[in-house]
Structures are given as structure tokens and as C-alpha cells.
N, C-alpha and C. Protein backbone atom coordinates (compact mmCIF):
# COMPACT_ATOMS: atom_id res chain seq x y z
N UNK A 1 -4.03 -17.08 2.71
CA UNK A 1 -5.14 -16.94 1.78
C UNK A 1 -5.92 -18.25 1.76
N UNK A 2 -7.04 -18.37 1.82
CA UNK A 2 -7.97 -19.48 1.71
C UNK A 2 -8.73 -19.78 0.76
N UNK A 3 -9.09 -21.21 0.32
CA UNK A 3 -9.30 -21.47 -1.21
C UNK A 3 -10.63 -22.14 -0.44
N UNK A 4 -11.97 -22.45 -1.78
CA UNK A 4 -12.76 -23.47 -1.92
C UNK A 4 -12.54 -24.28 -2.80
N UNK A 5 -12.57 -25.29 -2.38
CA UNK A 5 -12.28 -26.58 -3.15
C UNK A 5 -13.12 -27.03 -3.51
N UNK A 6 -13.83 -27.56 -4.72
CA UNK A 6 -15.21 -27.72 -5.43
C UNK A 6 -14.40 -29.13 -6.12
N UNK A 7 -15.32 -29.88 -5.92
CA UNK A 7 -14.40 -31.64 -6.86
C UNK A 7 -15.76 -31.74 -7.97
N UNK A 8 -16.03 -32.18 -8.86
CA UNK A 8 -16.83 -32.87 -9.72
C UNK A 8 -17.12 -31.93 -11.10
N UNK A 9 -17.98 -32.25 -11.67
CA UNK A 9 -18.81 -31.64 -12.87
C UNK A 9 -19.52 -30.06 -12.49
N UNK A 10 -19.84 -29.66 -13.46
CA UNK A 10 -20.47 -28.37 -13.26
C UNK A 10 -21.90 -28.61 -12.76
N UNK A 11 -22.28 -29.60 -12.70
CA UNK A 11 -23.81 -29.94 -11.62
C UNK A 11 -23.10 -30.08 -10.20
N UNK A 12 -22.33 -30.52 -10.59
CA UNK A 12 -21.87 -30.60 -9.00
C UNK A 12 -21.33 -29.02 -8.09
N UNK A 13 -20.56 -28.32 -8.65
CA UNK A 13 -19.87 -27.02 -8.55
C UNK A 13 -21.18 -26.16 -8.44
N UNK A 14 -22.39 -26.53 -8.97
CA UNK A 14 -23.44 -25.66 -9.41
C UNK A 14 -24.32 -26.13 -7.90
N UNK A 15 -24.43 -27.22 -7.18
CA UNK A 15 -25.35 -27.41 -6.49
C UNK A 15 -24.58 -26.30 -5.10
N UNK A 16 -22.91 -27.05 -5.21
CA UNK A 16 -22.63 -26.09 -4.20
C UNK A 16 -22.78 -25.00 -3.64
N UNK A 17 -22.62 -23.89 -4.89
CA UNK A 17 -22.89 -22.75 -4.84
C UNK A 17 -24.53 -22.29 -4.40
N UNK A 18 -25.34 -22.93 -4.93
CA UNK A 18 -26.74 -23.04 -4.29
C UNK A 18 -27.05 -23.25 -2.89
N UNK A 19 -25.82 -24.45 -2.73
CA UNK A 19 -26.05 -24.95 -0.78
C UNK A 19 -25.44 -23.19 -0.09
N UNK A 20 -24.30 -22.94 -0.48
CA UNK A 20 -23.47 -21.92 -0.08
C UNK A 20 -24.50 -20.79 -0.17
N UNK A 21 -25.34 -20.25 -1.52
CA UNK A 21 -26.66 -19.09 -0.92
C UNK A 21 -27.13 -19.29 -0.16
N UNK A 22 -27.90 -20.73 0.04
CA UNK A 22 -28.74 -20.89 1.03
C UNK A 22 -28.38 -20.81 2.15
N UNK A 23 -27.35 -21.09 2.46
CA UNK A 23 -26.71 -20.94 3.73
C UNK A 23 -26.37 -19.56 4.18
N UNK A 24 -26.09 -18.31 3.52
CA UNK A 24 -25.58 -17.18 3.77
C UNK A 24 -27.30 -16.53 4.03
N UNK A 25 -28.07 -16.93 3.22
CA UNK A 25 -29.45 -16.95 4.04
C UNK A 25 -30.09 -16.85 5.16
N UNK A 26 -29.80 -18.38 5.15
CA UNK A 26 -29.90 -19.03 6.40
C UNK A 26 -29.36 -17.79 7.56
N UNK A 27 -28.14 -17.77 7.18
CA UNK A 27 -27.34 -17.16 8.27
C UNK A 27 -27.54 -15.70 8.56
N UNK A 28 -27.81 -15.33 7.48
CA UNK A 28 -28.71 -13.75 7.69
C UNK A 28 -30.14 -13.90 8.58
N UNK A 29 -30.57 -14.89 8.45
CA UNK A 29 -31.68 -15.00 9.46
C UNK A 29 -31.24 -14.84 10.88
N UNK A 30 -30.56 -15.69 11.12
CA UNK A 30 -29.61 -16.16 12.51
C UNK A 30 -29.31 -14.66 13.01
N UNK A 31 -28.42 -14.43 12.25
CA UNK A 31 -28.07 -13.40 12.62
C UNK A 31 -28.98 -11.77 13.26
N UNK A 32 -29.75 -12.22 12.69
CA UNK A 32 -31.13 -10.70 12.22
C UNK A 32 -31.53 -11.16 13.74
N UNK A 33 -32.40 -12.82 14.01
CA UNK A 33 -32.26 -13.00 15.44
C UNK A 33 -31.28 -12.77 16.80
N UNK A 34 -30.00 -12.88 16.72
CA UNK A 34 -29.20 -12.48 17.76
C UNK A 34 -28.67 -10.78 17.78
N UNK A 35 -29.03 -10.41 16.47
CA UNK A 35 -28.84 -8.78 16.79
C UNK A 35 -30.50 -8.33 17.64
N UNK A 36 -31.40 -9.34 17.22
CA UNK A 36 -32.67 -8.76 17.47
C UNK A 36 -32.75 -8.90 19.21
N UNK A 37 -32.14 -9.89 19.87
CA UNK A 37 -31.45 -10.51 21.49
C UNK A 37 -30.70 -9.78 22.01
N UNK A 38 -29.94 -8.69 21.18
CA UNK A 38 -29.21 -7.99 22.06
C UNK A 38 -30.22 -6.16 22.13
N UNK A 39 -30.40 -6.28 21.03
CA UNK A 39 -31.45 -5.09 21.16
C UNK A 39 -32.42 -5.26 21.97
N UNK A 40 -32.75 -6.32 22.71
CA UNK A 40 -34.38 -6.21 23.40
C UNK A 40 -33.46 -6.32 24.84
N UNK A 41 -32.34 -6.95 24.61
CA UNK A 41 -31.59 -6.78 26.05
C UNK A 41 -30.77 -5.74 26.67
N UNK A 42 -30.23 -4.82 25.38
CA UNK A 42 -30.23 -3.32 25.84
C UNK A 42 -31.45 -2.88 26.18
N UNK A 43 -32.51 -3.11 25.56
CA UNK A 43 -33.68 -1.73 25.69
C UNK A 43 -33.88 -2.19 27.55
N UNK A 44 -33.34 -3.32 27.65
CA UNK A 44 -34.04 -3.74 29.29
C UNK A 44 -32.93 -3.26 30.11
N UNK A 45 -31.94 -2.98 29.75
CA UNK A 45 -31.29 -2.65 30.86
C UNK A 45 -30.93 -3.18 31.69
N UNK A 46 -30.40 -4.85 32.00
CA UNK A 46 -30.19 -5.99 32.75
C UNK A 46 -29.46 -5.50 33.84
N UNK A 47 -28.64 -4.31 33.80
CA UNK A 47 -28.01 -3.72 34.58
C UNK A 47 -28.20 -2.86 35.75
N UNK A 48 -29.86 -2.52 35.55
CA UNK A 48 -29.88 -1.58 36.55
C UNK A 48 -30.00 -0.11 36.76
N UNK A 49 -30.85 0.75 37.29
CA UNK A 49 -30.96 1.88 37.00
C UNK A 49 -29.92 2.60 38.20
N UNK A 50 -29.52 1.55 39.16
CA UNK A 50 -28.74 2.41 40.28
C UNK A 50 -28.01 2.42 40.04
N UNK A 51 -26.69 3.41 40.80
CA UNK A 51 -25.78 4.19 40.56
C UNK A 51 -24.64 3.11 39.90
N UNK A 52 -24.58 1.94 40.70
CA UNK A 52 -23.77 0.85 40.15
C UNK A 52 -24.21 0.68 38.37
N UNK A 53 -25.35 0.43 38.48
CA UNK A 53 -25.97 0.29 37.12
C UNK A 53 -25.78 1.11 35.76
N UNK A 54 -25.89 2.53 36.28
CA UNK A 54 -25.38 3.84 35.65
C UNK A 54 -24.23 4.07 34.99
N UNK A 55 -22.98 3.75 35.88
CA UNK A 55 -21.71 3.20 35.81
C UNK A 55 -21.54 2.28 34.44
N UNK A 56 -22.08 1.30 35.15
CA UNK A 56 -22.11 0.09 34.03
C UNK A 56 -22.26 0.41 32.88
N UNK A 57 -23.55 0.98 32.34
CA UNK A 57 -23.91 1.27 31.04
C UNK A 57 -23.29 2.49 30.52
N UNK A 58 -22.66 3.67 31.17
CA UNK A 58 -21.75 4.20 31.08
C UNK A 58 -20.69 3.85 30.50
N UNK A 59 -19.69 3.00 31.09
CA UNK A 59 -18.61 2.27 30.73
C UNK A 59 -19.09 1.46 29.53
N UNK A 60 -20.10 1.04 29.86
CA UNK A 60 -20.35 -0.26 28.28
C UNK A 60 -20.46 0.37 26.83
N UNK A 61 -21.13 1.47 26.77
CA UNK A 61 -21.68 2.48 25.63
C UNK A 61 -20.41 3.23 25.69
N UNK A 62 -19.71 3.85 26.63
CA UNK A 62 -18.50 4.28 26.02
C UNK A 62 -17.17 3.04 25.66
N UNK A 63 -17.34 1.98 25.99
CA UNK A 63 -16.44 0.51 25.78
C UNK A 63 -15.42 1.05 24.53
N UNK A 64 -16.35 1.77 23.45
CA UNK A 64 -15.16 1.82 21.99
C UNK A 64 -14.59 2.93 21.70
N UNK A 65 -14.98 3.77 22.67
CA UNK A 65 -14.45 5.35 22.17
C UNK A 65 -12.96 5.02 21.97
N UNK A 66 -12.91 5.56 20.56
CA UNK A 66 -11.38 5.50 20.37
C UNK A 66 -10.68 4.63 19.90
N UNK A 67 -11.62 3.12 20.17
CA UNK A 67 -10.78 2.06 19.73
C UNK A 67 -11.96 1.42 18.77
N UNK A 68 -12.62 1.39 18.78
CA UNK A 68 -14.56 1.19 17.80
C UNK A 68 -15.54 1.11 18.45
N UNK A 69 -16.51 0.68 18.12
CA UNK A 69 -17.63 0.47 18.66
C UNK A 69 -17.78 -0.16 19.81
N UNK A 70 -19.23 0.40 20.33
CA UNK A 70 -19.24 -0.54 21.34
C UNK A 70 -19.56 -2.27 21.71
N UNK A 71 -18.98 -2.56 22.36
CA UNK A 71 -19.31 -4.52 22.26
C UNK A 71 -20.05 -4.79 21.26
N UNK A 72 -21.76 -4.58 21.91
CA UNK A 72 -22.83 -5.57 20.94
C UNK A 72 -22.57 -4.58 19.67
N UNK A 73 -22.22 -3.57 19.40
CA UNK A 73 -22.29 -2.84 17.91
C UNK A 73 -21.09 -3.65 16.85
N UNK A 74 -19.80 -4.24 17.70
CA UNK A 74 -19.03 -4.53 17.53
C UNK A 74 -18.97 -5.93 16.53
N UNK A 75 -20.04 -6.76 17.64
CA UNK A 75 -20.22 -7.97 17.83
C UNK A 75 -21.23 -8.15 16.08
N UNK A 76 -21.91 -7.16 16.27
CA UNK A 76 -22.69 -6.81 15.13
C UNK A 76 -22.19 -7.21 13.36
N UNK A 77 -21.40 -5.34 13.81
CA UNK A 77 -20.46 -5.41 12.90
C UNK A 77 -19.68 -6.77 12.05
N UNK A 78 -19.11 -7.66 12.72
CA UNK A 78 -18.15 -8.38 12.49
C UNK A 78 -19.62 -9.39 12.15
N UNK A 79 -19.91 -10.46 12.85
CA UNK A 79 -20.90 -11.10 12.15
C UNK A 79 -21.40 -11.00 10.72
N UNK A 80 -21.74 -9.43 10.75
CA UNK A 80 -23.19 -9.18 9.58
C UNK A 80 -22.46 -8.66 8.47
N UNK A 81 -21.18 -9.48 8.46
CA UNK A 81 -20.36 -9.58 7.16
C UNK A 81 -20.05 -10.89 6.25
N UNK A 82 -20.49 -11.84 7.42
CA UNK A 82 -20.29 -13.19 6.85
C UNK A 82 -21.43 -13.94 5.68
N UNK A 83 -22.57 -13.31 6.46
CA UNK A 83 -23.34 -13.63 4.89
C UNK A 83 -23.47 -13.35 3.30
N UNK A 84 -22.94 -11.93 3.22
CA UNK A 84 -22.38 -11.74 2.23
C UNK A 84 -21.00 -12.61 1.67
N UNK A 85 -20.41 -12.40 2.29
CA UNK A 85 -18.93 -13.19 2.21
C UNK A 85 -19.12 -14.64 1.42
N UNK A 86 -20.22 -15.18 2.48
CA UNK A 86 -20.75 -16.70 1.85
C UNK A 86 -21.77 -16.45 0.44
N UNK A 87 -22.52 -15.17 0.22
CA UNK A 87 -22.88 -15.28 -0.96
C UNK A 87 -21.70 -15.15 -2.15
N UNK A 88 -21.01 -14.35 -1.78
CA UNK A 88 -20.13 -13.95 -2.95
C UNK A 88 -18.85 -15.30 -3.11
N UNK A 89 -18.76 -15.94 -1.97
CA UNK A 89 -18.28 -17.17 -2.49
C UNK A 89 -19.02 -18.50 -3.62
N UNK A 90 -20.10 -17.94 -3.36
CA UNK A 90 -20.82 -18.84 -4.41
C UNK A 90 -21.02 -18.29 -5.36
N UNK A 91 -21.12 -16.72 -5.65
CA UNK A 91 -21.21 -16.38 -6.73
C UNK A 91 -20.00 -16.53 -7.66
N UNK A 92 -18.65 -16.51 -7.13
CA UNK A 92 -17.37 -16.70 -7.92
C UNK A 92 -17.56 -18.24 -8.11
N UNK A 93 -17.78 -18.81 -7.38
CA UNK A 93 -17.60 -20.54 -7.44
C UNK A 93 -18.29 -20.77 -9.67
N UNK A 94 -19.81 -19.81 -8.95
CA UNK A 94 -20.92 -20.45 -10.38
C UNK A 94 -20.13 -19.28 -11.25
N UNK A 95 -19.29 -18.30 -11.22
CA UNK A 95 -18.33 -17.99 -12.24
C UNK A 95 -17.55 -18.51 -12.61
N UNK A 96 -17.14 -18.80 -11.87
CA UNK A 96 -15.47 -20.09 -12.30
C UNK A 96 -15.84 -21.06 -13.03
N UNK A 97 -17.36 -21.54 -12.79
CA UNK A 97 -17.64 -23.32 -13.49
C UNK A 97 -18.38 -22.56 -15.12
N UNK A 98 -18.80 -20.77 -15.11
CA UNK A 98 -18.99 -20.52 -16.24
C UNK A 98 -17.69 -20.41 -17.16
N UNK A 99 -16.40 -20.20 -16.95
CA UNK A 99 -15.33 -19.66 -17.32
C UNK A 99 -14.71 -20.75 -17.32
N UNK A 100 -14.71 -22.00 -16.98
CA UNK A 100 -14.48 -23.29 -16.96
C UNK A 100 -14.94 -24.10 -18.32
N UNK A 101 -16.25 -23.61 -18.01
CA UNK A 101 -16.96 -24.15 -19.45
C UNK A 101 -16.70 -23.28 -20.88
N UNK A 102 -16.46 -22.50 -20.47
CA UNK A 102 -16.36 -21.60 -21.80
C UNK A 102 -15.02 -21.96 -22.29
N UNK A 103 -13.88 -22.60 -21.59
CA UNK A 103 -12.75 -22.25 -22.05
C UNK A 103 -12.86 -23.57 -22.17
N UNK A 104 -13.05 -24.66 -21.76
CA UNK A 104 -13.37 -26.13 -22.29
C UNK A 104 -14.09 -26.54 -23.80
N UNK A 105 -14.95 -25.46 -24.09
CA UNK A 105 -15.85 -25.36 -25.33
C UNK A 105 -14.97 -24.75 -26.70
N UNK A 106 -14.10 -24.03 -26.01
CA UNK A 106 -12.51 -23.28 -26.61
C UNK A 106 -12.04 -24.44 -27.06
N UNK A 107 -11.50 -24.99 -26.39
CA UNK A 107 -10.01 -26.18 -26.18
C UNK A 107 -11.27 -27.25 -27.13
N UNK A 108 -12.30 -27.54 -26.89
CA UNK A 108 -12.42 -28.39 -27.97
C UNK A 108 -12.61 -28.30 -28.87
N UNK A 109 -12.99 -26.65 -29.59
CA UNK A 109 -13.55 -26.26 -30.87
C UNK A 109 -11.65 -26.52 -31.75
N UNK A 110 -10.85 -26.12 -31.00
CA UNK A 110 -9.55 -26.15 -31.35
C UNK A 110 -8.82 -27.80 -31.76
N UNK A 111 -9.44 -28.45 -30.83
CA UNK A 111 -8.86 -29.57 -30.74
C UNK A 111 -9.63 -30.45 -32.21
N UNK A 112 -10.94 -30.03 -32.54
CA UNK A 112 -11.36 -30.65 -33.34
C UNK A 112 -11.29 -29.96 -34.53
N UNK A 113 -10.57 -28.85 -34.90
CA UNK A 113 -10.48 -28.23 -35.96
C UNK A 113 -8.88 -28.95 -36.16
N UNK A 114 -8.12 -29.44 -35.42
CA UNK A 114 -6.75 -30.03 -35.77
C UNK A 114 -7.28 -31.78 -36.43
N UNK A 115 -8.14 -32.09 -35.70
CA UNK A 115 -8.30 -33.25 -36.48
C UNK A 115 -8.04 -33.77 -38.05
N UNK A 116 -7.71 -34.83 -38.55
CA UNK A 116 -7.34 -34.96 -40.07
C UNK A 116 -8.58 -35.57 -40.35
């Protein structure tokens, strides 16, 4: 199981989570480009319309029967999960530093009601 480790104040925990959207962003861009590289490189057919070629794309488009998708669908797949992944890590992060604070605002309303 894998943890994020966040060190400082809630400005600090708070910028992270901001770098961490931006980045799952970011990376949705990236990504939108290299799915967009393999789509213009299927539509071309790098392979060939002859019989060798035929073959090829044959075998490639059937590549997942049975076991998943094919390659670039594959390749797809698995990627165009990580940006989410990285948003929702920041969204728990700026939960945790709310639930942090709330229970800190607890512990001191308590702590100063014991006072003499």
C-alpha cells in the first residue's frame, strides 16, 4: 500500500494538493496527445496494405481477443487512469488537512475549557 507524505502547515499540504491538480492536468493533456499519435498512426497504416501488411493488422487488432484489448487500446486504457488517480490524491490530501483542522479546533476548544 502506498502513502503521501505531506510535511508542514495546512498552506503547505494545501499548495501540494494544487501542484498534484495541476499536474493530473497537465497529464491529461499529455496523454490526450499520445492517444491522439497513435490514432493518426493507425488511421495510416504504417504497415502496409500487402498481404504481409494485412496479416499484421490482423494479428494486431485481434492482439486481445480473450485476454483484453488490443495494444494501443490497452496502452490507452492503463494510462488514462492516472490522471484521475493524481486528482483524487489531492483531493483526499485537501481533506485530510480539512479533518486535521477541524479536529485540532476540537482538541483546543477542550483543552481550553480545562483551563483554571
Amino acid at each position: 500500500m502506498g502513502f503521501l507524505e505531506l510535511r508542514g502547515g495546512a498552506a503547505d499540504v494545501r499548495a501540494h494538493a494544487a501542484s498534484l491538480t495541476e499536474a493530473s492536468v497537465s497529464l491529461q493533456a499529455a496523454l490526450d496527445a499520445v492517444a491522439g499519435t497513435i490514432d493518426s498512426a493507425e488511421r495510416a497504416a504504417p504497415w502496409g496494405h500487402d498481404e504481409y501488411g494485412e496479416q499484421f493488422a490482423g494479428t494486431y487488432y485481434r492482439a486481445g481477443a480473450g485476454s483484453g484489448p488490443p495494444p494501443a487500446d490497452a496502452a490507452r486504457d492503463l494510462l488514462g487512469d492516472l490522471p484521475g488517480l493524481l486528482a483524487r490524491i489531492a483531493d483526499g490530501a485537501s481533506l485530510a488537512m480539512v479533518d486535521i483542522e477541524a479536529a485540532d479546533g476540537r482538541s483546543e476548544a477542550v483543552i481550553r475549557s480545562l483551563a483554571p
